[in-house]
Protein backbone atom coordinates (compact mmCIF):
# COMPACT_ATOMS: atom_id res chain seq x y z
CA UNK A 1 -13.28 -12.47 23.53
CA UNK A 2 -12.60 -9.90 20.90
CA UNK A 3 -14.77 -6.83 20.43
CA UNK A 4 -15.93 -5.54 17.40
CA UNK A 5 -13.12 -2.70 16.49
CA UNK A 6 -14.01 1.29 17.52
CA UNK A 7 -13.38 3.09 14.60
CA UNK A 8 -15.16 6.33 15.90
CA UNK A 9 -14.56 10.60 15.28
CA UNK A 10 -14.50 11.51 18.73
CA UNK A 11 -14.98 14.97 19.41
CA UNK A 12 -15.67 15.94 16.21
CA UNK A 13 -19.04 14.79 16.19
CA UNK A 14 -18.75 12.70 12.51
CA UNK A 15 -17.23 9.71 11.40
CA UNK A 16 -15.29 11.44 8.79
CA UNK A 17 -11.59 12.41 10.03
CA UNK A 18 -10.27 16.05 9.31
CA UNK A 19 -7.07 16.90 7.78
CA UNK A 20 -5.62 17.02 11.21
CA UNK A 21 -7.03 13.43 12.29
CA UNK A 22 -5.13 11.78 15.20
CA UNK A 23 -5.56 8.16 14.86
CA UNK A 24 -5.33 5.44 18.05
CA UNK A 25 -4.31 2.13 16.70
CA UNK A 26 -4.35 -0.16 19.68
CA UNK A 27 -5.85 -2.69 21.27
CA UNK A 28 -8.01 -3.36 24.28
CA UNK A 29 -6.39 -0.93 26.72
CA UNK A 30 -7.57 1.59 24.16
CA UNK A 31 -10.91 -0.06 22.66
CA UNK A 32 -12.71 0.67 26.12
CA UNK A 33 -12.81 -3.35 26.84
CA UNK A 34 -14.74 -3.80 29.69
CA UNK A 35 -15.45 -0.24 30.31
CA UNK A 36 -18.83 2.21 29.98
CA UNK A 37 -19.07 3.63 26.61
CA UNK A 38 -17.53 6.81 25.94
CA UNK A 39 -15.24 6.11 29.15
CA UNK A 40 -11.73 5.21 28.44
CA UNK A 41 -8.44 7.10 27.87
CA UNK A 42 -9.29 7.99 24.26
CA UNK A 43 -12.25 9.14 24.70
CA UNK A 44 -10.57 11.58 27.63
CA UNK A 45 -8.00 12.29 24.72
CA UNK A 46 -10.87 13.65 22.09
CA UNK A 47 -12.28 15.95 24.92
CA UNK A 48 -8.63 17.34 25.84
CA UNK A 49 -8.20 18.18 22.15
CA UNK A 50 -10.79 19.62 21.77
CA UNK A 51 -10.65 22.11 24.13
CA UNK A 52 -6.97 22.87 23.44
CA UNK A 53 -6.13 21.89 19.81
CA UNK A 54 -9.69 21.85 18.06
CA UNK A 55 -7.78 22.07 14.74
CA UNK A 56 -7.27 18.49 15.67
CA UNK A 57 -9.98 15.27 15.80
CA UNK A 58 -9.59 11.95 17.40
CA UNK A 59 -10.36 8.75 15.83
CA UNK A 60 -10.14 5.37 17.84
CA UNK A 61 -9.09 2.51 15.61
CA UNK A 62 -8.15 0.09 18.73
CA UNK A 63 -8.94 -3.62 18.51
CA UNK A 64 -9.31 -5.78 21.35
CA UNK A 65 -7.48 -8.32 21.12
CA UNK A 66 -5.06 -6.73 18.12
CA UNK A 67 -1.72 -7.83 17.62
CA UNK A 68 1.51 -5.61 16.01
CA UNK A 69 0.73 -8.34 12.89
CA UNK A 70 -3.04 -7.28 12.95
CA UNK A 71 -2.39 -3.33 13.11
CA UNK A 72 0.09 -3.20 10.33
CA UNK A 73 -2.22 -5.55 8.49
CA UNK A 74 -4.81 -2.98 8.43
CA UNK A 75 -3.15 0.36 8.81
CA UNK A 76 -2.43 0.97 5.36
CA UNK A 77 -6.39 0.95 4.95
CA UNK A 78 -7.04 3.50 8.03
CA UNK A 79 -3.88 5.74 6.54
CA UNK A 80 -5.85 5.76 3.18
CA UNK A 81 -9.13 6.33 4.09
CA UNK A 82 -7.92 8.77 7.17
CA UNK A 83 -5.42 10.69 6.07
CA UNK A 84 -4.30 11.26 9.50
CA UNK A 85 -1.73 14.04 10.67
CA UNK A 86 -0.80 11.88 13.47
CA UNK A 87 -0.89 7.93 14.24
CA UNK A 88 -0.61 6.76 18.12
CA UNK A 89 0.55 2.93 17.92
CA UNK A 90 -0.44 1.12 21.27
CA UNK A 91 -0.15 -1.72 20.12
CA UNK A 92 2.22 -5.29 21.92
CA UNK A 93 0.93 -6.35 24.80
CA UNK A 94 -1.18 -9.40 23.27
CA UNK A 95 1.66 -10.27 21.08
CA UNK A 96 3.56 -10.64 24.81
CA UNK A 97 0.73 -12.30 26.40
CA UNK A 98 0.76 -15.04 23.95
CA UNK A 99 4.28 -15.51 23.90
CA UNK A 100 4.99 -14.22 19.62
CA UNK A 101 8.11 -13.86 18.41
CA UNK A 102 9.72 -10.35 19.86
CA UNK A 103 11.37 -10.40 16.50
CA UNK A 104 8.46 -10.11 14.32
CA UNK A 105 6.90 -8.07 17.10
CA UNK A 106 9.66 -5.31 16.36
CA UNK A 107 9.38 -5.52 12.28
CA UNK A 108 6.10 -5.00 12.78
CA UNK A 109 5.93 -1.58 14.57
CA UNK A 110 9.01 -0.53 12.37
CA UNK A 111 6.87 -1.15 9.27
CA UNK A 112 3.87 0.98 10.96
CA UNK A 113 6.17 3.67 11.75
CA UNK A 114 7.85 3.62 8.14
CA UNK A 115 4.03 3.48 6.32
CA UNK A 116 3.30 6.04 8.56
CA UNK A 117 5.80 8.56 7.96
CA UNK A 118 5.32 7.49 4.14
CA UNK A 119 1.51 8.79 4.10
CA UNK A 120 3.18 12.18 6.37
CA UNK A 121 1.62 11.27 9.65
CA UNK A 122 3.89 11.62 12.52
CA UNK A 123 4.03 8.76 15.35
CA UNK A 124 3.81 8.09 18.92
CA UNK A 125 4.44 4.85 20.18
CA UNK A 126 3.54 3.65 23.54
CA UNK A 127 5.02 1.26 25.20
CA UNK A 128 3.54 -1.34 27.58
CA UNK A 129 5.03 -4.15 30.01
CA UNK A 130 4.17 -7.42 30.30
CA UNK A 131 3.57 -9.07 33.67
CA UNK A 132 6.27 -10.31 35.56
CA UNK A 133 5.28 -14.12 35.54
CA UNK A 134 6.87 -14.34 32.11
CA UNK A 135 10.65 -13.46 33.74
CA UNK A 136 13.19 -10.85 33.68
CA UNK A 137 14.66 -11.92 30.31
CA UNK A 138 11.25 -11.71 28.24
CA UNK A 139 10.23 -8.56 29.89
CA UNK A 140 13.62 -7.08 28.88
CA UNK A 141 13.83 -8.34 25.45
CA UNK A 142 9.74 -7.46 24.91
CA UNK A 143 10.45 -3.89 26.43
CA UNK A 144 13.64 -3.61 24.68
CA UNK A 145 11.27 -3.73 21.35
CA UNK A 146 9.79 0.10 22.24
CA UNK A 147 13.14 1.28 23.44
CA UNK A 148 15.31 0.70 20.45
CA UNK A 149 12.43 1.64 17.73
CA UNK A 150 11.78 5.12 19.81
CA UNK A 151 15.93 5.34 19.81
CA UNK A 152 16.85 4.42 16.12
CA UNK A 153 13.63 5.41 14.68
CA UNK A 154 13.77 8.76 16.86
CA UNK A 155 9.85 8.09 17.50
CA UNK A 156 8.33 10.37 20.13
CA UNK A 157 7.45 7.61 22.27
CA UNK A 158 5.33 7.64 25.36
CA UNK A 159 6.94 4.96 28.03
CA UNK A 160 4.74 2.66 29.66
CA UNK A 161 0.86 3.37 29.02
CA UNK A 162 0.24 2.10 32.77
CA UNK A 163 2.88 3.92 34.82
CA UNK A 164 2.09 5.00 38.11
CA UNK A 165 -0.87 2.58 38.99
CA UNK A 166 0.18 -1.35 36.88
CA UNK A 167 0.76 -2.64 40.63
CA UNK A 168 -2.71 -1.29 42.02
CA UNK A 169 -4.63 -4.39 41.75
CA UNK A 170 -7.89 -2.50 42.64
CA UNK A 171 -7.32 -0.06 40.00
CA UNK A 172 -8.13 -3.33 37.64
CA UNK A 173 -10.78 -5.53 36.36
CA UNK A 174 -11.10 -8.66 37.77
CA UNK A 175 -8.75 -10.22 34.90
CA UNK A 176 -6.20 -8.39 36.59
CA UNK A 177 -5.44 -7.03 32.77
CA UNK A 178 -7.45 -3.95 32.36
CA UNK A 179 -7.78 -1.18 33.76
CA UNK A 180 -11.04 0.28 35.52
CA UNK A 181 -12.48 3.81 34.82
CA UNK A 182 -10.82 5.37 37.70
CA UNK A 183 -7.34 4.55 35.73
CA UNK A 184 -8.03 6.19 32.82
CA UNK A 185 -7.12 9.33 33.40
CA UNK A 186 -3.64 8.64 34.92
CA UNK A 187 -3.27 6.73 31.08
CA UNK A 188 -4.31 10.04 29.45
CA UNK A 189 -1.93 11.55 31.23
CA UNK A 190 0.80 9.69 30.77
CA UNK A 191 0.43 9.93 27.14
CA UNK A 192 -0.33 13.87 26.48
CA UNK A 193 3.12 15.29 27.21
CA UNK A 194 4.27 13.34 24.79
CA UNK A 195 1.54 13.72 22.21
CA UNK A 196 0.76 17.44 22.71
CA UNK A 197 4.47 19.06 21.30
CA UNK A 198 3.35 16.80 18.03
CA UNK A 199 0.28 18.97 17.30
CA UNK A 200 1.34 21.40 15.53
CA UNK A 201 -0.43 24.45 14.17
């Protein structure tokens, strides 16, 4: 079931971005699917901010459900209207889940990164896994995706969104898919170091 997109200022207390937006175009691992409002990793992300770069706001764009085709669909709208200083892409894992083309998955998030850097927002990409039910050679060839844009694109790029907990079952909602509150943090976390040396004064 897809939920109706976040497109919320977080931490800034008003729906219109400041020059120094940050901008989280993802899907449901970001969109707080499942979870208690105002509970998930980018909510914990707006708080950090603000207590350590308040020059900075956060504004959550995430889809459930979004695909790499959805997000560039509508990014050109959200770099318009936001004007953001930086875009986080966390975006793939339903485009593996349903099996899409890893080609057009990877023109995809090249042609976010390239309107991106166009509009002078700089990117972090975030990579994600898919389970390992679809075999070795899909895994690689998805994965490979976030490894060669972050390589030939030189995008600061944040690894694996889930690292250090994807195997914890009981760290999971019943789907198995995503993530309870108590993981949310640990996803935070494993974004900011390589967010934070991108917000610059």
């Amino acid at each position: 079931m897809l939920v109706v997109a976040l497109i919320l200022a977080l931490g800034a207390g008003t729906a219109r971005a400041s020059p120094k937006a940050i901008v989280v175009v993802g899907d449901s691992l970001s969109a707080e699917y499942g979870l208690p409002r105002d509970s998930g990793w980018v909510k914990l992300l707006a708080d950090r901010v603000s207590a350590t770069a308040p020059q900075y706001s956060v504004v959550n764009a995430s889809i459930s459900g979004d695909t790499t085709s959805g997000g560039r669909a509508r990014l050109g709208d959200l770099l318009q209207r936001l004007h953001p200083a930086v875009v986080i892409i966390e975006l793939g894992a339903n485009d593996g889940l349903r099996g899409m083309s890893v080609e057009a998955m990877h023109a995809n998030l090249q042609a976010m990164i390239e309107d991106c850097r166009k509009a002078g927002a700089r990117v972090l990409l975030v990579g994600i896994h898919v389970p390992p039910n679809y075999g070795p050679a899909f895994e690689q060839r998805f994965y490979g995706v976030y490894q060669d844009l972050a390589r030939q694109d030189h995008v600061a790029f944040a690894p694996f969104l889930l690292d250090g907990f994807a195997e914890r079952l009981e760290w999971f909602q019943a789907d198995h898919i995503h993530p309870l509150p108590i993981a949310e943090p640990h996803m935070l976390d494993n974004v900011w170091p390589h967010l934070q040396p991108l917000l610059v004064r």
